[in-house]
C-alpha atoms as a PDB file:
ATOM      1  CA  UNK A   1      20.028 -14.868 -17.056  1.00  0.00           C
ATOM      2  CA  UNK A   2      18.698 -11.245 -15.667  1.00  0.00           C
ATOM      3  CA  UNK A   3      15.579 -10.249 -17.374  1.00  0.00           C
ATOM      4  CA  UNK A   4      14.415 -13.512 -18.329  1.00  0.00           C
ATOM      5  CA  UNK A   5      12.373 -14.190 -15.446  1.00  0.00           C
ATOM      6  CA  UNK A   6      10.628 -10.614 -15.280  1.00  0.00           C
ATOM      7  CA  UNK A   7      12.243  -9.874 -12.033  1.00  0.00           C
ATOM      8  CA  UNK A   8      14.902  -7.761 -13.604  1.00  0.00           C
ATOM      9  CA  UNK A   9      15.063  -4.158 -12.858  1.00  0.00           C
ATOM     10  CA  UNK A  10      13.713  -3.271 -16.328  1.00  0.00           C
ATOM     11  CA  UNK A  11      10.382  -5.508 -15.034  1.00  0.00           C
ATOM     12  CA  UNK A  12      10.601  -3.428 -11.572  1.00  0.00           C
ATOM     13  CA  UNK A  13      10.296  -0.326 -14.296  1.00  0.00           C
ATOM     14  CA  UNK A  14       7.557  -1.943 -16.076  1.00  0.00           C
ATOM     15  CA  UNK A  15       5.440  -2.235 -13.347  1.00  0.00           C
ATOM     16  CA  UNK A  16       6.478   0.852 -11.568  1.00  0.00           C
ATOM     17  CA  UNK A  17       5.267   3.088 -14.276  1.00  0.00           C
ATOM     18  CA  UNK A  18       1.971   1.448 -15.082  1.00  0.00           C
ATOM     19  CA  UNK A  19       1.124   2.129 -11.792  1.00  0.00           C
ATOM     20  CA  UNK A  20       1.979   5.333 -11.401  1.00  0.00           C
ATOM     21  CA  UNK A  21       0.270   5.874 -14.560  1.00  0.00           C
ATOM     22  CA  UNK A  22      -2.866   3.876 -13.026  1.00  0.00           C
ATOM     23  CA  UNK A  23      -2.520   6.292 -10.254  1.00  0.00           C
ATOM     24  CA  UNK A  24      -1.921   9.835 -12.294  1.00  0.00           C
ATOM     25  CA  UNK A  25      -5.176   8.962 -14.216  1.00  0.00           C
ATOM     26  CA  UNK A  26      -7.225   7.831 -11.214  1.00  0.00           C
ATOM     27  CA  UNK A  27      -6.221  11.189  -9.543  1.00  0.00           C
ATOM     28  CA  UNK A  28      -7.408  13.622 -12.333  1.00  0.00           C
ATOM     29  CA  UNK A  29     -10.487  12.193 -12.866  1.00  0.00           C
ATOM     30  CA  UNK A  30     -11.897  12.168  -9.522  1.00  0.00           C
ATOM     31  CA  UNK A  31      -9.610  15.213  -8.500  1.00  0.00           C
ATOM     32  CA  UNK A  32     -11.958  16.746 -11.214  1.00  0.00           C
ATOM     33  CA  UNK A  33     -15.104  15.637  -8.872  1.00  0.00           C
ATOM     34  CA  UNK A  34     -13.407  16.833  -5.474  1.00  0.00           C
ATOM     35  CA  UNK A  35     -12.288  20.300  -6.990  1.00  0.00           C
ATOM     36  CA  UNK A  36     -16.145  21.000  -7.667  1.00  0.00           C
ATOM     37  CA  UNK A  37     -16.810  20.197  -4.062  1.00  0.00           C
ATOM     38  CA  UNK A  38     -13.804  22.208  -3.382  1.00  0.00           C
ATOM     39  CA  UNK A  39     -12.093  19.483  -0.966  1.00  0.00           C
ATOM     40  CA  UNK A  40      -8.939  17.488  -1.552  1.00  0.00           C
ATOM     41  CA  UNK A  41      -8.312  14.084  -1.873  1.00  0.00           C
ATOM     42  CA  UNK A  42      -7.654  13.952   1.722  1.00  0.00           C
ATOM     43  CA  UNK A  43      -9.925  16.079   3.079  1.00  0.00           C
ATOM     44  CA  UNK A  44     -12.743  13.806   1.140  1.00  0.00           C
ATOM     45  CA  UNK A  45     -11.500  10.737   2.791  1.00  0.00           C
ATOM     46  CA  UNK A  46     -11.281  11.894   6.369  1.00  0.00           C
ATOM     47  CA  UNK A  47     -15.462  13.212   6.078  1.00  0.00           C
ATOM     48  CA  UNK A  48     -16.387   9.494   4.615  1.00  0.00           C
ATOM     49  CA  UNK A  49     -14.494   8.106   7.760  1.00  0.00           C
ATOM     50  CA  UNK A  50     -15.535  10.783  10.226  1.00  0.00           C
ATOM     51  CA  UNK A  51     -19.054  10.212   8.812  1.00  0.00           C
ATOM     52  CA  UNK A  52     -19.004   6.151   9.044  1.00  0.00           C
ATOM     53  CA  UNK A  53     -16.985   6.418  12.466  1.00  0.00           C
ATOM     54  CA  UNK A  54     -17.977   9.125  14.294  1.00  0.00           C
ATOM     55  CA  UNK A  55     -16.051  11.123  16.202  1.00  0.00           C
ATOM     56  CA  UNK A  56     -12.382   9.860  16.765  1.00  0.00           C
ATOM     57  CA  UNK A  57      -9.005  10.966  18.084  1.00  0.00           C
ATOM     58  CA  UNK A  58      -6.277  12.591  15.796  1.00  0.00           C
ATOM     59  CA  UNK A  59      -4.518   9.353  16.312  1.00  0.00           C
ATOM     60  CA  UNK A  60      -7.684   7.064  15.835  1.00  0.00           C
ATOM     61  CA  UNK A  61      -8.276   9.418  12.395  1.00  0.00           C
ATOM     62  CA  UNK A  62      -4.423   9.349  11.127  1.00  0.00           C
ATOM     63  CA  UNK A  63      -4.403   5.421  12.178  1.00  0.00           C
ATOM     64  CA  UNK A  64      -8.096   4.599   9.185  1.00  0.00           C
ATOM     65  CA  UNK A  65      -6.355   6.854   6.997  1.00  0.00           C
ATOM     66  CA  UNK A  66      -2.880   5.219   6.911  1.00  0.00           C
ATOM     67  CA  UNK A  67      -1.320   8.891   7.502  1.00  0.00           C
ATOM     68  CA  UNK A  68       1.032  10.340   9.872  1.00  0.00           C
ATOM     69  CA  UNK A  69      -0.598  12.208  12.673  1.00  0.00           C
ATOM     70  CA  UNK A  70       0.762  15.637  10.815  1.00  0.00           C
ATOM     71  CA  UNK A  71      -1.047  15.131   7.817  1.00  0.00           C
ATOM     72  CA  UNK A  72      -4.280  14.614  10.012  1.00  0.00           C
ATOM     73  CA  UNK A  73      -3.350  18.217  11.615  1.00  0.00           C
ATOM     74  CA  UNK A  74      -2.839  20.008   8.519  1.00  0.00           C
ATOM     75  CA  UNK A  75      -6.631  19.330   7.296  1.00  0.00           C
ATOM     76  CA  UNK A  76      -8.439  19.578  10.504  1.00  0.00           C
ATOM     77  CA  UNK A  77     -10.395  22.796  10.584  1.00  0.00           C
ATOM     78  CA  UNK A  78     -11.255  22.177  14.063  1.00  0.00           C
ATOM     79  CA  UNK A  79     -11.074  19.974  17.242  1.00  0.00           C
ATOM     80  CA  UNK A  80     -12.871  19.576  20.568  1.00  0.00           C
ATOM     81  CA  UNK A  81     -11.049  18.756  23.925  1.00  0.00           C
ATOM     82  CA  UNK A  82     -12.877  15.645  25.789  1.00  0.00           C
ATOM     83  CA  UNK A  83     -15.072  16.742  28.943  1.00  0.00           C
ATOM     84  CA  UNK A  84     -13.585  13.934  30.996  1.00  0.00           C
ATOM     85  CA  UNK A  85     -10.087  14.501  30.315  1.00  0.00           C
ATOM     86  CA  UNK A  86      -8.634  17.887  28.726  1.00  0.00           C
ATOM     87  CA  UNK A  87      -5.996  16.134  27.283  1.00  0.00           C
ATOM     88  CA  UNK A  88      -7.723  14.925  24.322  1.00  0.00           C
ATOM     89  CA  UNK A  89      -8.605  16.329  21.465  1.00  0.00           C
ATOM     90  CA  UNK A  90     -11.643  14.528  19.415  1.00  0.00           C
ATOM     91  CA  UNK A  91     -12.545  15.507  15.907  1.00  0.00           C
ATOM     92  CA  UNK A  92     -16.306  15.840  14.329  1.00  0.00           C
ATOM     93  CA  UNK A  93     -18.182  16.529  11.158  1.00  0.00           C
ATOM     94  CA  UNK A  94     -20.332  19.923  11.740  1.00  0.00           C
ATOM     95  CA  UNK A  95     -23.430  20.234  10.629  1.00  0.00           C
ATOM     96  CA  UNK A  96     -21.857  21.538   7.638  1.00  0.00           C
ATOM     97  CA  UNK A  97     -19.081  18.528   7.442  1.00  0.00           C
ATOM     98  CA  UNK A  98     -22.414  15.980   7.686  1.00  0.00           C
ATOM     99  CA  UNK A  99     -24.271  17.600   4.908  1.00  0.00           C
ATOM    100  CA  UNK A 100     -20.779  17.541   2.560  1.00  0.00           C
ATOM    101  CA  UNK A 101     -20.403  14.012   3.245  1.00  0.00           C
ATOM    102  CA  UNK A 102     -24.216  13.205   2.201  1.00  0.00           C
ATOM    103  CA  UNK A 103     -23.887  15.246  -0.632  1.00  0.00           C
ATOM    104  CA  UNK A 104     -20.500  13.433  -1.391  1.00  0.00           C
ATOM    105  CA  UNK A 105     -22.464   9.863  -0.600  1.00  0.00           C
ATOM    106  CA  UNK A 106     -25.014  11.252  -2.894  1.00  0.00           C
ATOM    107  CA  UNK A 107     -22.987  12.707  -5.726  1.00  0.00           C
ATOM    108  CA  UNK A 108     -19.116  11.677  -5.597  1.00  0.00           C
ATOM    109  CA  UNK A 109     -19.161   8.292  -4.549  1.00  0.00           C
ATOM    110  CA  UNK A 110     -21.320   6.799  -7.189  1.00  0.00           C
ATOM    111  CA  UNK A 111     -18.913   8.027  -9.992  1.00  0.00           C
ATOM    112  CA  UNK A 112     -15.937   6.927  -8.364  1.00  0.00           C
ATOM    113  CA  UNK A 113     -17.490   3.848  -8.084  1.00  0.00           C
ATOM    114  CA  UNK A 114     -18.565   3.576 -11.813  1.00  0.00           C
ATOM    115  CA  UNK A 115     -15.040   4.147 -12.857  1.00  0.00           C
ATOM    116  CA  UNK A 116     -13.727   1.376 -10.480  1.00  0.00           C
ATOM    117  CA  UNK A 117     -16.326  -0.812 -12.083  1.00  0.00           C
ATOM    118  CA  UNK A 118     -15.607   0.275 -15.208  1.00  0.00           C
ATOM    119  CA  UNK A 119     -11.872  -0.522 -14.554  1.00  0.00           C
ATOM    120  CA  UNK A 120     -12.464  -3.957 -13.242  1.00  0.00           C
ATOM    121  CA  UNK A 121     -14.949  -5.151 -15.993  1.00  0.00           C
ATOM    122  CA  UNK A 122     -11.571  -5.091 -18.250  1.00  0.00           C
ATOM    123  CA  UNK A 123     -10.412  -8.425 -16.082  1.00  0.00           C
ATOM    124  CA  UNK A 124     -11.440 -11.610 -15.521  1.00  0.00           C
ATOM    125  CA  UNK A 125     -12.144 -12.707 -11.930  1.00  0.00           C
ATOM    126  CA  UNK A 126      -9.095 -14.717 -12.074  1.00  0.00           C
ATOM    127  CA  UNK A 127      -7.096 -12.123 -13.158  1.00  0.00           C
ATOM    128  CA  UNK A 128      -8.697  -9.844  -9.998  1.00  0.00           C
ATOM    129  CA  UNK A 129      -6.998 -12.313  -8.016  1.00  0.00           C
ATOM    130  CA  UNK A 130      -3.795 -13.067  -9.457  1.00  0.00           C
ATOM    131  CA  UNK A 131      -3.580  -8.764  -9.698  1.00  0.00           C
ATOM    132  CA  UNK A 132      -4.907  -8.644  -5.927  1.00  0.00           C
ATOM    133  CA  UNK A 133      -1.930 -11.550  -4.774  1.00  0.00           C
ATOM    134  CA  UNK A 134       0.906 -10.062  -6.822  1.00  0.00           C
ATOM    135  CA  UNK A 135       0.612  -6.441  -6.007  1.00  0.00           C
ATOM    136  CA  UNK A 136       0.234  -7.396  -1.973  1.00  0.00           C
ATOM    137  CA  UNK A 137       3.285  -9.032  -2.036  1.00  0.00           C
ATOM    138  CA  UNK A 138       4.551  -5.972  -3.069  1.00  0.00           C
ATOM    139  CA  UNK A 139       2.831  -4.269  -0.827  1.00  0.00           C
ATOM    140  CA  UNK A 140       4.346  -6.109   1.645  1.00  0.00           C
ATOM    141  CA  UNK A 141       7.647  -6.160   0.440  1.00  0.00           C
ATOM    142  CA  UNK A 142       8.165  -2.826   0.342  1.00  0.00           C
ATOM    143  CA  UNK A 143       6.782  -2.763   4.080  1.00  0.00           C
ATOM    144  CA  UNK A 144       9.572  -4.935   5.184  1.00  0.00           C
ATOM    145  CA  UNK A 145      12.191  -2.677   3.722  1.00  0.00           C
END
């Protein structure tokens, strides 16, 4: 019978909303750290990779951020063409963009950090894994759709 199994859509449901409630929550409370640094989500992301990575492509940049090239475009403040061939564009951290991203190292990764901690220290390694498994099949599945 439907439903018995947990594979009904009422189980889809289930899951679907405790992690878009996992996500909601995540969001405002280190939304709340980003809006003091006055950056977005995004924008925090791309200076920890342009920081770790050094200076990449738009494509390179869109490709570690799993987002589409026009995402990239919309929070690039600037871009330099490459002296060996005009044709492409590489973006940088400023001076400005490197001392954001230590202050962010200093100040905004640490608490996003505690919280994940804090999060996982409510399961048991086993359940780590058997959460980590299920929710890449997922993943995946929806991948494949």
């Amino acid at each position: 019978m439907a439903g018995e199994d947990g594979k009904s859509e009422n189980g889809f449901e289930k899951i679907m909303n405790v992690a878009i409630n996992i996500a909601e929550t995540w969001n405002e409370k280190t939304n709340k750290w980003l809006r003091e640094q006055q950056i977005t989500g995004m924008q925090f992301k791309a200076i920890l990779f342009l920081n770790e990575k050094g200076s990449q492509t738009p494509s390179q940049l869109s490709k570690g951020l799993s987002r589409t090239r026009c995402t990239i475009t919309g929070i690039l403040a600037r871009r330099r063409r490459s002296r060996g061939d005009r044709r492409l564009v590489y973006v940088s951290l400023t001076d400005q963009g490197k001392e954001l991203a230590a202050e962010l190292m200093e100040k905004v990764v640490p608490e996003i950090s505690r919280l994940g901690t804090t999060i996982m220290d409510k399961l048991t390694d086993s359940e780590v894994l058997a959460l980590y498994s299920a929710l890449s099949k997922l993943s995946n599945g929806i991948s494949e759709t």
